[in-house]
C-alpha atoms as a PDB file:
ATOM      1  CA  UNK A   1     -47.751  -3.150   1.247  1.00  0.00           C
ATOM      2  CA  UNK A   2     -47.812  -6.158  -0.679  1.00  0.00           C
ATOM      3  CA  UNK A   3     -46.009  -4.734  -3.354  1.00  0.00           C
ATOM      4  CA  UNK A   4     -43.337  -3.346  -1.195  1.00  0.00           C
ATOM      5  CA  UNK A   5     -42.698  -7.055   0.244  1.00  0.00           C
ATOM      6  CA  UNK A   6     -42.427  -8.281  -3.119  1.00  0.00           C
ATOM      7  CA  UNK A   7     -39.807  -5.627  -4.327  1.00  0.00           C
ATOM      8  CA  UNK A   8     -37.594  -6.123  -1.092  1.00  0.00           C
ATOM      9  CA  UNK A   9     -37.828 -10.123  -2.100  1.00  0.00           C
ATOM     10  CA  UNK A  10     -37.107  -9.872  -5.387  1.00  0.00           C
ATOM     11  CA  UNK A  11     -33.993  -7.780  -4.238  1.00  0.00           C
ATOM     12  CA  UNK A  12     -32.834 -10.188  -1.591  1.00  0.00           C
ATOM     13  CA  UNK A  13     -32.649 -13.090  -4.532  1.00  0.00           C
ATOM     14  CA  UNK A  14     -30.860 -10.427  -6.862  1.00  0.00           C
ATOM     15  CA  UNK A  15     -28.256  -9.229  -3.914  1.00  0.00           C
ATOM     16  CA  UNK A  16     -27.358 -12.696  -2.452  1.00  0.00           C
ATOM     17  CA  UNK A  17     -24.929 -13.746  -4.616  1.00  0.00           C
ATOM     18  CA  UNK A  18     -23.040 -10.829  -4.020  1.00  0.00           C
ATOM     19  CA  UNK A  19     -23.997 -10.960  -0.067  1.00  0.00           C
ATOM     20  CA  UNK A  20     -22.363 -14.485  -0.364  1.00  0.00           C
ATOM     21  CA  UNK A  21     -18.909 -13.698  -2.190  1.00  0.00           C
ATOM     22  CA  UNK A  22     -18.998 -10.940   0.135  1.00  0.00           C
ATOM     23  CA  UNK A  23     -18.614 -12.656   3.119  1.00  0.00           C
ATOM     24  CA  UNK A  24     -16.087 -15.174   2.277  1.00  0.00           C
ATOM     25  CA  UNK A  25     -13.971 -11.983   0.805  1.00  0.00           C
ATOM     26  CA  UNK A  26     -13.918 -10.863   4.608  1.00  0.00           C
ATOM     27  CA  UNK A  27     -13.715 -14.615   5.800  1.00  0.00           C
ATOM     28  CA  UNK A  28     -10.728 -14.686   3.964  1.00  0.00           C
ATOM     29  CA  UNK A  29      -8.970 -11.326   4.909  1.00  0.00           C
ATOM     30  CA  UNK A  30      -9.681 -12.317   8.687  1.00  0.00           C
ATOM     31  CA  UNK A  31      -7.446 -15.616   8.686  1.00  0.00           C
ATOM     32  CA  UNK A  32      -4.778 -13.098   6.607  1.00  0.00           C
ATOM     33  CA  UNK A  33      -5.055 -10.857   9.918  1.00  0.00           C
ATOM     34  CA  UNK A  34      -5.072 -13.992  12.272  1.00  0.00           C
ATOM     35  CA  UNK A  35      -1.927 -15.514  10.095  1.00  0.00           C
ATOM     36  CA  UNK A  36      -0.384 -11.906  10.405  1.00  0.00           C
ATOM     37  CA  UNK A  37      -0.788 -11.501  14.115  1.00  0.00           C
ATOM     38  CA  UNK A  38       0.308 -15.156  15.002  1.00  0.00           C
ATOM     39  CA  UNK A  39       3.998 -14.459  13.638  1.00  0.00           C
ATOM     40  CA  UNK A  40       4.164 -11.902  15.601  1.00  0.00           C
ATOM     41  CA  UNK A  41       3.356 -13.424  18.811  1.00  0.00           C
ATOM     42  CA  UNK A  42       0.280 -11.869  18.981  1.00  0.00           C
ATOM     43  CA  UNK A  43      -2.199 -13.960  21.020  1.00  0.00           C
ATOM     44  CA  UNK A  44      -5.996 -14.135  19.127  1.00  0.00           C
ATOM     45  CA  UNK A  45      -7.644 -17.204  17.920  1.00  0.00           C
ATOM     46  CA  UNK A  46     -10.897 -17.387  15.300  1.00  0.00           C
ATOM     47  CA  UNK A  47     -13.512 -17.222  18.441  1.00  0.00           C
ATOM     48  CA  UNK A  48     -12.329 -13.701  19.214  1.00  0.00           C
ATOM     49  CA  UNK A  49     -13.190 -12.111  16.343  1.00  0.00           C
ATOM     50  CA  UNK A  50     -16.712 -10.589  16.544  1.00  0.00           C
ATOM     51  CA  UNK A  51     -19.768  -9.006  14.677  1.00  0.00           C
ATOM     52  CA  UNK A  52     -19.548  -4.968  15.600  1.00  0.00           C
ATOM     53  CA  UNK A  53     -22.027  -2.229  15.206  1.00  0.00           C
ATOM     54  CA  UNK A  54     -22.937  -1.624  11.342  1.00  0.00           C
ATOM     55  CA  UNK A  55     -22.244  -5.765  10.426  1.00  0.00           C
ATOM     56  CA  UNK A  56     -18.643  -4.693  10.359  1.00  0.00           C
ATOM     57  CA  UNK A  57     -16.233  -7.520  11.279  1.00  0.00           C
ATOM     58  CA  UNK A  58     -13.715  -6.481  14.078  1.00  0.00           C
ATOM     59  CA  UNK A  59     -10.861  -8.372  16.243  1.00  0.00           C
ATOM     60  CA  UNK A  60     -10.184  -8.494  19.669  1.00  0.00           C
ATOM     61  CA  UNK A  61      -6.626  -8.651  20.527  1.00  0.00           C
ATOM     62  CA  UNK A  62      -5.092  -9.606  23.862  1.00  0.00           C
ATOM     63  CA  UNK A  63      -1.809  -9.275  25.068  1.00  0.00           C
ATOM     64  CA  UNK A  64      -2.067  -5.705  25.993  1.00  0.00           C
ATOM     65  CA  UNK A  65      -2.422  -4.706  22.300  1.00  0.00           C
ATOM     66  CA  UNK A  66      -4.121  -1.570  22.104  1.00  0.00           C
ATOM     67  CA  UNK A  67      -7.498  -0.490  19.713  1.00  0.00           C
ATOM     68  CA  UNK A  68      -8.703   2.088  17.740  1.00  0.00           C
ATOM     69  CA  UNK A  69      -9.849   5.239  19.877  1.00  0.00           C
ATOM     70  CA  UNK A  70     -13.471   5.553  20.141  1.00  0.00           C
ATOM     71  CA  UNK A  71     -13.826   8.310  17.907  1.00  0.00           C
ATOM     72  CA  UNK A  72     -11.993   6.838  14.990  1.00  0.00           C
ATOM     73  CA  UNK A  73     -13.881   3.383  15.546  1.00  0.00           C
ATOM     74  CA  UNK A  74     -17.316   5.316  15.542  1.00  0.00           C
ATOM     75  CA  UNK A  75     -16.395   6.975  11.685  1.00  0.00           C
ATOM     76  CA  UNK A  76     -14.680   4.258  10.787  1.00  0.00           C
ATOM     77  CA  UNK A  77     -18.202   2.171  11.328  1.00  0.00           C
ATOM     78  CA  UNK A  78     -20.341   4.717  10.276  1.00  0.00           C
ATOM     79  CA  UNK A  79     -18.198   5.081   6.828  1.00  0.00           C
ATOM     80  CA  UNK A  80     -18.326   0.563   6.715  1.00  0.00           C
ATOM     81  CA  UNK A  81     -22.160   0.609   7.598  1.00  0.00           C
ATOM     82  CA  UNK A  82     -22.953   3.503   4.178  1.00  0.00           C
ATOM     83  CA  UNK A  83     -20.081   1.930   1.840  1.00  0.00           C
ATOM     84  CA  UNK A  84     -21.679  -1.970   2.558  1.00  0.00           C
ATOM     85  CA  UNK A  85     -25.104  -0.502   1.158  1.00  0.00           C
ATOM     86  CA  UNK A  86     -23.618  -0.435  -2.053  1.00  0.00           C
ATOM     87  CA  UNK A  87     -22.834  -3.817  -4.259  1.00  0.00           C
ATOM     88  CA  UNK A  88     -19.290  -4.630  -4.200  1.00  0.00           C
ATOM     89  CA  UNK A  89     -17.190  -4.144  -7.201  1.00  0.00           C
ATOM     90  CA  UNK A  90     -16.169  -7.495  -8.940  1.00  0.00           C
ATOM     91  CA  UNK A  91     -12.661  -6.158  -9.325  1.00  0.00           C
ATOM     92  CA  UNK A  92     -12.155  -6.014  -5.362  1.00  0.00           C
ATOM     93  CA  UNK A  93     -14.733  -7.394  -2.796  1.00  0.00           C
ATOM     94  CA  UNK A  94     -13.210  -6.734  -0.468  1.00  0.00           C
ATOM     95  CA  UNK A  95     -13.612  -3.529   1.678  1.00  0.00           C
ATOM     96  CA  UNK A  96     -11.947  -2.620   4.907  1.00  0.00           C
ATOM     97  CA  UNK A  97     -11.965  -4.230   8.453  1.00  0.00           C
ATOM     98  CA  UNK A  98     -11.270  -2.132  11.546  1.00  0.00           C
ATOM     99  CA  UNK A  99      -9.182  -4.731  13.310  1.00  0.00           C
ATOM    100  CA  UNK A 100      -7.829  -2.395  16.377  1.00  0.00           C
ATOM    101  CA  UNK A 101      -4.010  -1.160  17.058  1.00  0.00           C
ATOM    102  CA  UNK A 102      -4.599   1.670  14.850  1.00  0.00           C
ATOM    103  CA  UNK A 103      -5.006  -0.449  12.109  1.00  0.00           C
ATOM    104  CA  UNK A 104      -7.426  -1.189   9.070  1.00  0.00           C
ATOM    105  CA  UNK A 105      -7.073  -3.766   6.569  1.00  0.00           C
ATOM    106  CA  UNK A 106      -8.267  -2.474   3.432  1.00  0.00           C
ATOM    107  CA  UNK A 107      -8.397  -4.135  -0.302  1.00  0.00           C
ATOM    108  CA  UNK A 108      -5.619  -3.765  -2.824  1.00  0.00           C
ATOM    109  CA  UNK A 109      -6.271  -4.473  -6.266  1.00  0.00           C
ATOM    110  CA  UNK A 110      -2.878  -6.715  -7.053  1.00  0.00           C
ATOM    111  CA  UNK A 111      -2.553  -8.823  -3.879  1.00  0.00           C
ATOM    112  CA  UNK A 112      -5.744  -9.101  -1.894  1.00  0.00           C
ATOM    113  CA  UNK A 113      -5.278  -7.267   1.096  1.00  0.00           C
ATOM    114  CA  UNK A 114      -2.838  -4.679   2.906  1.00  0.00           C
ATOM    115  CA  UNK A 115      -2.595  -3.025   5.876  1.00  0.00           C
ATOM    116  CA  UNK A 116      -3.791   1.068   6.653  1.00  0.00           C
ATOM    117  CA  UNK A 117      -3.195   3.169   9.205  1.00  0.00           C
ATOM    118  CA  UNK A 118      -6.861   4.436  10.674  1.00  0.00           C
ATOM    119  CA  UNK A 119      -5.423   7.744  11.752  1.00  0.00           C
ATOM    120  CA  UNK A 120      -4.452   8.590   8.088  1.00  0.00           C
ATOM    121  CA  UNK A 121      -7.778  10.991   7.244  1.00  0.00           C
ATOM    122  CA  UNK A 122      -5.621  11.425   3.958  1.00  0.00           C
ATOM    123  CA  UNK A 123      -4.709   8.538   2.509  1.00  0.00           C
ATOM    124  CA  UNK A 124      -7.259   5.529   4.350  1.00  0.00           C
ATOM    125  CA  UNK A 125     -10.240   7.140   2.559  1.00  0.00           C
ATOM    126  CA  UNK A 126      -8.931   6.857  -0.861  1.00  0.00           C
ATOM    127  CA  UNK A 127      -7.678   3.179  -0.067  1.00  0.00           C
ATOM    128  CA  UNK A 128     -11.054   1.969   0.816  1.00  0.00           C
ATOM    129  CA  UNK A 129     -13.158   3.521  -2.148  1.00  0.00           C
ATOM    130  CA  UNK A 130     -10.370   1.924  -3.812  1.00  0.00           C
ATOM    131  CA  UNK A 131      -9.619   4.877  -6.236  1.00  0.00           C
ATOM    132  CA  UNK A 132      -5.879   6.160  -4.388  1.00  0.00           C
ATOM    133  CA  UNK A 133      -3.427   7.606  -7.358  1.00  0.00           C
ATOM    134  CA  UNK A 134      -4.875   5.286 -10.211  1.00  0.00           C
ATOM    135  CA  UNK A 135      -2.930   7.373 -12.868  1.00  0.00           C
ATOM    136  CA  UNK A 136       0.171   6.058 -11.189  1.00  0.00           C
ATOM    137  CA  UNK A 137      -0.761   2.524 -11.154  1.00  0.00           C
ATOM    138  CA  UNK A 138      -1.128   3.180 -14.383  1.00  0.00           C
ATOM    139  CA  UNK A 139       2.044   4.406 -14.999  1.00  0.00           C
ATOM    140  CA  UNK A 140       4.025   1.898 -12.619  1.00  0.00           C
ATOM    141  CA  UNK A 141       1.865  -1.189 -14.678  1.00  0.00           C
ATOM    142  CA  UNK A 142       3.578   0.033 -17.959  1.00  0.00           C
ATOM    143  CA  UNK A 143       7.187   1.067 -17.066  1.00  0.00           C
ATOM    144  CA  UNK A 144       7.569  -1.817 -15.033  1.00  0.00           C
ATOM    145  CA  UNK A 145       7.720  -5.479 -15.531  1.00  0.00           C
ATOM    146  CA  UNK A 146       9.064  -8.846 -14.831  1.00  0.00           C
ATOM    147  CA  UNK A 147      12.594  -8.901 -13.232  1.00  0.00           C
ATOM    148  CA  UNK A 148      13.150  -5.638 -12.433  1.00  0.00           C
ATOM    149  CA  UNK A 149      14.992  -3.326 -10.094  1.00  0.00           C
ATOM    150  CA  UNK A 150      13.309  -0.418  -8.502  1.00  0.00           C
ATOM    151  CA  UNK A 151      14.287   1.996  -6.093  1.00  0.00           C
ATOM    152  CA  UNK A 152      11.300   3.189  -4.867  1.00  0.00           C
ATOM    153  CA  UNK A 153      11.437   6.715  -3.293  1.00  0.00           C
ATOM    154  CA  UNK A 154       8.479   7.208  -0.774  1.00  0.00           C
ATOM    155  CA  UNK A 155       6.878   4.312  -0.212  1.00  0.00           C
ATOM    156  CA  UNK A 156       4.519   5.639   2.631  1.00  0.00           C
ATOM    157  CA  UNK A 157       2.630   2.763   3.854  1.00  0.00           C
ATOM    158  CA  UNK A 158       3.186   0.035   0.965  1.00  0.00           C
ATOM    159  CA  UNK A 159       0.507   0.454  -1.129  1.00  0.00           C
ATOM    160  CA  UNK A 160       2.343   1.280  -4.693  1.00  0.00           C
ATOM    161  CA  UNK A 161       5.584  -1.006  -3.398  1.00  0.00           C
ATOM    162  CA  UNK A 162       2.882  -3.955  -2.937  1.00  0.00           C
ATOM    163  CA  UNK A 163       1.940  -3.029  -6.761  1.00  0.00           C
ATOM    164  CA  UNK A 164       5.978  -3.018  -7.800  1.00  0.00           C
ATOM    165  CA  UNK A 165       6.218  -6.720  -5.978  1.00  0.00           C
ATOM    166  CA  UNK A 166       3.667  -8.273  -8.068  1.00  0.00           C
ATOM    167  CA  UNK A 167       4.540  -6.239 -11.361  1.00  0.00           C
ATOM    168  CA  UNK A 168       8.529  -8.060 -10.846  1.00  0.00           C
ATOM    169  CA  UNK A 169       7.409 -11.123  -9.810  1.00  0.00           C
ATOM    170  CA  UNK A 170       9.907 -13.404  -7.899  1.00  0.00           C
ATOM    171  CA  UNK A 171      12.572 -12.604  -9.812  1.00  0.00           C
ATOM    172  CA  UNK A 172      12.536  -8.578  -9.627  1.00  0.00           C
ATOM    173  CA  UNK A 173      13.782  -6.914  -6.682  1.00  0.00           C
ATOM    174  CA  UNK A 174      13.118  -3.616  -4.891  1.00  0.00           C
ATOM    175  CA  UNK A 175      14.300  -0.949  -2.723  1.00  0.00           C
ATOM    176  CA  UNK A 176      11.802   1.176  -0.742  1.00  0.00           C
ATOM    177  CA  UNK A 177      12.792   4.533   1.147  1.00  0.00           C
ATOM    178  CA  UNK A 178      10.700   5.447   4.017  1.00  0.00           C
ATOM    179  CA  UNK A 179      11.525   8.279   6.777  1.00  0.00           C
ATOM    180  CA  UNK A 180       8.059   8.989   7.889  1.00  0.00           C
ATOM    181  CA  UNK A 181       5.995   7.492  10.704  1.00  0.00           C
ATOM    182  CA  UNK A 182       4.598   5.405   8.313  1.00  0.00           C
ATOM    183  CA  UNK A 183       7.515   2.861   8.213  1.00  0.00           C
ATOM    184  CA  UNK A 184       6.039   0.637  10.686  1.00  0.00           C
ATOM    185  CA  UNK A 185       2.768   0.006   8.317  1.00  0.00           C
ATOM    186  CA  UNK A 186       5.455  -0.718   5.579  1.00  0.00           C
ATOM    187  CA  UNK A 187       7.344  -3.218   7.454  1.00  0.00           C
ATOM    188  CA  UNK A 188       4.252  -4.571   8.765  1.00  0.00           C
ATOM    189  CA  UNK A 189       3.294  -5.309   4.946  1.00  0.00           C
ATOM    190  CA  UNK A 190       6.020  -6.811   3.764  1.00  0.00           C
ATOM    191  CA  UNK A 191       6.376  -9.101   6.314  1.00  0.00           C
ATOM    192  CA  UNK A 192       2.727 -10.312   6.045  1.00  0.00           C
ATOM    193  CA  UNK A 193       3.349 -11.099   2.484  1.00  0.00           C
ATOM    194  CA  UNK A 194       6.566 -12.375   2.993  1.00  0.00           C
ATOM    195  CA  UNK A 195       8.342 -10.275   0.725  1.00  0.00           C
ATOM    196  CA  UNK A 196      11.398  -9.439   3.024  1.00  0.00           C
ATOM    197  CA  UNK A 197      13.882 -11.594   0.222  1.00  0.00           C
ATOM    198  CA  UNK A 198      12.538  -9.190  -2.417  1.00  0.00           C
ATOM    199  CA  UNK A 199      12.425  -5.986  -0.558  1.00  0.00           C
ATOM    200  CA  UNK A 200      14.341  -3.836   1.586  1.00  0.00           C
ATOM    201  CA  UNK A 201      13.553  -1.248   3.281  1.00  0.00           C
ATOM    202  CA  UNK A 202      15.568   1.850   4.190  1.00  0.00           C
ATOM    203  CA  UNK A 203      14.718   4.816   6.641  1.00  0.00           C
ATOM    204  CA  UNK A 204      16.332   7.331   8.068  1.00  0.00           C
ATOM    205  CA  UNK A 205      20.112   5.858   7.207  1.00  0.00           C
ATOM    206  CA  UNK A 206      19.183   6.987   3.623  1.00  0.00           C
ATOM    207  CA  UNK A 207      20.576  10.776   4.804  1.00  0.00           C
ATOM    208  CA  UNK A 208      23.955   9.179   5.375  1.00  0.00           C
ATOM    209  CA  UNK A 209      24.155   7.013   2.238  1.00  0.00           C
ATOM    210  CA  UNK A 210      27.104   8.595   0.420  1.00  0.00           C
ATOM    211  CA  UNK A 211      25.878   6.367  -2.557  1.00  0.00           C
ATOM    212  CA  UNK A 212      23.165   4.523  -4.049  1.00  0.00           C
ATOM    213  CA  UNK A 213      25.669   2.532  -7.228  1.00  0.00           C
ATOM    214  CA  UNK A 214      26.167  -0.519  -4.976  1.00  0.00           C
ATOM    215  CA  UNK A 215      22.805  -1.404  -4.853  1.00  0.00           C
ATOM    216  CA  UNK A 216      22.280  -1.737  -8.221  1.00  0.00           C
ATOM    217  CA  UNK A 217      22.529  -5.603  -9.261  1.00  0.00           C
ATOM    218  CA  UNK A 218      23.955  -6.755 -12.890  1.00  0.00           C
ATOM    219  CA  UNK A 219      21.400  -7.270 -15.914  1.00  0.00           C
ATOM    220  CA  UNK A 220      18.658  -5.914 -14.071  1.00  0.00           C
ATOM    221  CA  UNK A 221      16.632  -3.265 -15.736  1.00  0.00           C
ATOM    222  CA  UNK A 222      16.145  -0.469 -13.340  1.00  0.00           C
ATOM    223  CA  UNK A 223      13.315   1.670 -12.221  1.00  0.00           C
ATOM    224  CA  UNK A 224      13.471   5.166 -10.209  1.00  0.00           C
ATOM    225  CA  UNK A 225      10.204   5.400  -8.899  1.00  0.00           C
ATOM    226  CA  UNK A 226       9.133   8.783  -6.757  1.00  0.00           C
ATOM    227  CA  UNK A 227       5.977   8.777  -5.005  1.00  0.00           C
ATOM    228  CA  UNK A 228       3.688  11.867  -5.595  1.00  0.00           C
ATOM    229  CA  UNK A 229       4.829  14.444  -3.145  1.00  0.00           C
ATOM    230  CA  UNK A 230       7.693  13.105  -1.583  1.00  0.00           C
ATOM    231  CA  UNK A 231      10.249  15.436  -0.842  1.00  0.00           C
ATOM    232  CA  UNK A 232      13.832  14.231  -1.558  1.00  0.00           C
ATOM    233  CA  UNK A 233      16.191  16.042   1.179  1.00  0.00           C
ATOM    234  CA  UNK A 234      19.675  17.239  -0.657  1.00  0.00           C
ATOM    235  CA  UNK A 235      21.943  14.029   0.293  1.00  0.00           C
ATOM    236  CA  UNK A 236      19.111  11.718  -1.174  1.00  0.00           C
ATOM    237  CA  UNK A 237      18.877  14.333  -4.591  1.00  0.00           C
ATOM    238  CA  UNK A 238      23.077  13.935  -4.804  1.00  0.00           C
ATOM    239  CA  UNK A 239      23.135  10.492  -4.202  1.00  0.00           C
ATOM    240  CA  UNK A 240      20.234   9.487  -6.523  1.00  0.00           C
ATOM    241  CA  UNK A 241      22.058  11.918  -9.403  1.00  0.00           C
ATOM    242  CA  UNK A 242      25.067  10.020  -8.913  1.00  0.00           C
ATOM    243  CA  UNK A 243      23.532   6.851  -9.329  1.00  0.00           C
ATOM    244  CA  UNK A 244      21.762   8.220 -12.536  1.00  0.00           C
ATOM    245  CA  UNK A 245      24.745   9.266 -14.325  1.00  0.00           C
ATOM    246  CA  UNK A 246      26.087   5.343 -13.856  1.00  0.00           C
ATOM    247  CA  UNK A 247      22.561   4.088 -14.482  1.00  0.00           C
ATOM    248  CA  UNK A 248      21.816   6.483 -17.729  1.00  0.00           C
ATOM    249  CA  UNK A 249      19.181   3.638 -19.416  1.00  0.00           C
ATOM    250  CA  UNK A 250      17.187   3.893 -15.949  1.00  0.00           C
ATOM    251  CA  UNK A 251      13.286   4.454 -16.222  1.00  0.00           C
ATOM    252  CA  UNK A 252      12.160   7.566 -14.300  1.00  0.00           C
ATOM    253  CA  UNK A 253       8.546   7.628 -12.967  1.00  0.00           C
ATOM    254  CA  UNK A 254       8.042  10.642 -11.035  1.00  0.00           C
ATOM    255  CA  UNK A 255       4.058  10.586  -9.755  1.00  0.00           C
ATOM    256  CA  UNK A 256       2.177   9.424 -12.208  1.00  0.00           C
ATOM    257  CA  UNK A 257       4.522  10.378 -15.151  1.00  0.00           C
ATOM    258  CA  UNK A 258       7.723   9.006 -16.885  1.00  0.00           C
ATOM    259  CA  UNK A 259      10.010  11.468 -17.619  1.00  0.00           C
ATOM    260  CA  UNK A 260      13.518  12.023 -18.580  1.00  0.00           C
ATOM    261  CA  UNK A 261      16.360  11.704 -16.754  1.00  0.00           C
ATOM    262  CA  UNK A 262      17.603  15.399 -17.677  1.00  0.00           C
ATOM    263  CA  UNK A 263      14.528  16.304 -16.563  1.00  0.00           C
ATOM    264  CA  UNK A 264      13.739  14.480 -13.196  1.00  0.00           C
ATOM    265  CA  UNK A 265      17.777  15.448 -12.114  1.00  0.00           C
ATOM    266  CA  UNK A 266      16.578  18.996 -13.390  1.00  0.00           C
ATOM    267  CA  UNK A 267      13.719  19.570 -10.899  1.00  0.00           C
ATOM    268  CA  UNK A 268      15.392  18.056  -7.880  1.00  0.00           C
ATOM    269  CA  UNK A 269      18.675  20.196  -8.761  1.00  0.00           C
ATOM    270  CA  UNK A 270      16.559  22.912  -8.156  1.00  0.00           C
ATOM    271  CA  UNK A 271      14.386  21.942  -5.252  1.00  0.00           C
ATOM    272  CA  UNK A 272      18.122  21.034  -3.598  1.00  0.00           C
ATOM    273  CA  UNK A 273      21.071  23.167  -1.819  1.00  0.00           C
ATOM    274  CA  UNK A 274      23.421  21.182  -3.913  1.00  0.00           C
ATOM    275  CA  UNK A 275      24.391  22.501  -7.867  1.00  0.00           C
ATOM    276  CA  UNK A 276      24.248  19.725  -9.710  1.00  0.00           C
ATOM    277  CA  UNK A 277      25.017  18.710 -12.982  1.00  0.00           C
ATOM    278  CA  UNK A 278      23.428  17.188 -16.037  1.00  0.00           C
ATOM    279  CA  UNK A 279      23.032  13.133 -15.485  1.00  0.00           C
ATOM    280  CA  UNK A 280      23.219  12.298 -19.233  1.00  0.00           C
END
């Protein structure tokens, strides 16, 4: 017994350093959720944020703002109660907080925080072990660089255009395509970053863009960037072809490789109703 009570104290003094940094990691992302939700009118202050089941942080919200169903919350916990077992990785303390509205704020390894949908059982797993398409941050952290222009196709809920915003910098700029559901989380993080001068966003108007040349700005090295799996529909492929025959020195990064323009205008000739012909 003795020596039982000696191991467990011997592994509170080793663990609470960590237990420390860990809780002003989560400290910190709850002001980023309070910031968040008081430009948009939200009404929540510091005393409403709780202590849940598990030692998981949550947030009540008022204003007839909605939570996360009670099935979702209970996994959600269960997964935040295993994963806070384990010591946090140096590289990102940070976790995940269930903070209602369908909503989790998970860590992201070039600006702190972003936000999640808790209904994604695809993605939202991935994004808090912190291990979602690491072969194409790769890819993104050497093709793309200070200044830039990228026209990012697919850019779900933000995660890899968060990535592209710190990777240009101030100066870079970026265009992110979206028709999914998931457009709301995207807006949602660019605003809380405040990257709406850097980044726009386009949906569904996309299908009646007869071109993508007047977006390009002068002197800026340009970046096509296609998100693993995203499905360009046939206006998007012609439109995006046309732009590449204009914009021949473009970068292509499709997934998690860089490939060449002949290549990339290659596959989505064929996955298209259109003929097309050879960008080069």
């Amino acid at each position: 017994m003795q020596v039982k009570r000696f191991i467990k104290s011997c592994q509170r003094k080793l663990l609470a350093p960590f237990d420390t940094r860990w809780k002003r990691a989560k400290l910190k992302a709850e002001k980023f959720v309070l910031k968040t939700m008081a430009k948009h009118g939200i009404a929540c202050s510091e005393n409403s944020i709780r202590r849940t089941d598990g030692g998981t942080a949550g947030i009540s919200l008022s204003g007839g703002v909605g939570v996360l169903s009670m099935e979702s919350s209970n996994l959600m916990l269960a997964f935040l109660k295993a994963s806070q077992r384990q010591i946090p990785d140096p590289r990102t303390l940070f976790q995940a907080i269930a903070i209602g509205n369908g909503l989790v704020l998970v860590g992201h390894p070039h600006v702190g925080t972003m936000y999640a949908n808790a209904s994604d059982v695809v993605q939202l797993p991935r994004l808090v072990m912190r291990n979602y398409q690491e072969d194409t941050t790769i890819a993104l952290e050497r093709s793309v660089g200070g200044g830039d222009f990228v026209l990012h196709f697919g850019a779900q809920q933000g995660y890899h255009l968060l990535t592209l915003s710190h990777l240009v910098g101030p100066t870079g700029l970026l265009v992110a395509f979206e028709t999914n559901d998931d457009i709301g989380t995207l807006r949602l993080n660019v605003e809380s970053h405040r990257l709406e001068s850097q980044v726009t966003i386009v949906g569904h108007e996309i299908r009646t863009c007869q071109s993508l040349t007047l977006l390009t700005p002068p002197g800026k090295n340009c970046i096509v960037f296609v998100s693993e799996g995203t499905q360009l529909d046939p206006l998007t492929a012609r439109s995006l072809t046309e732009f590449l025959k204009i914009n021949s020195l473009a970068t292509i990064v499709d997934g998690a490789r860089v490939v060449s323009i002949e290549e990339f205008v290659g596959k989505i000739s064929k996955a298209s109703a259109f003929p097309f012909t050879s960008a080069a």
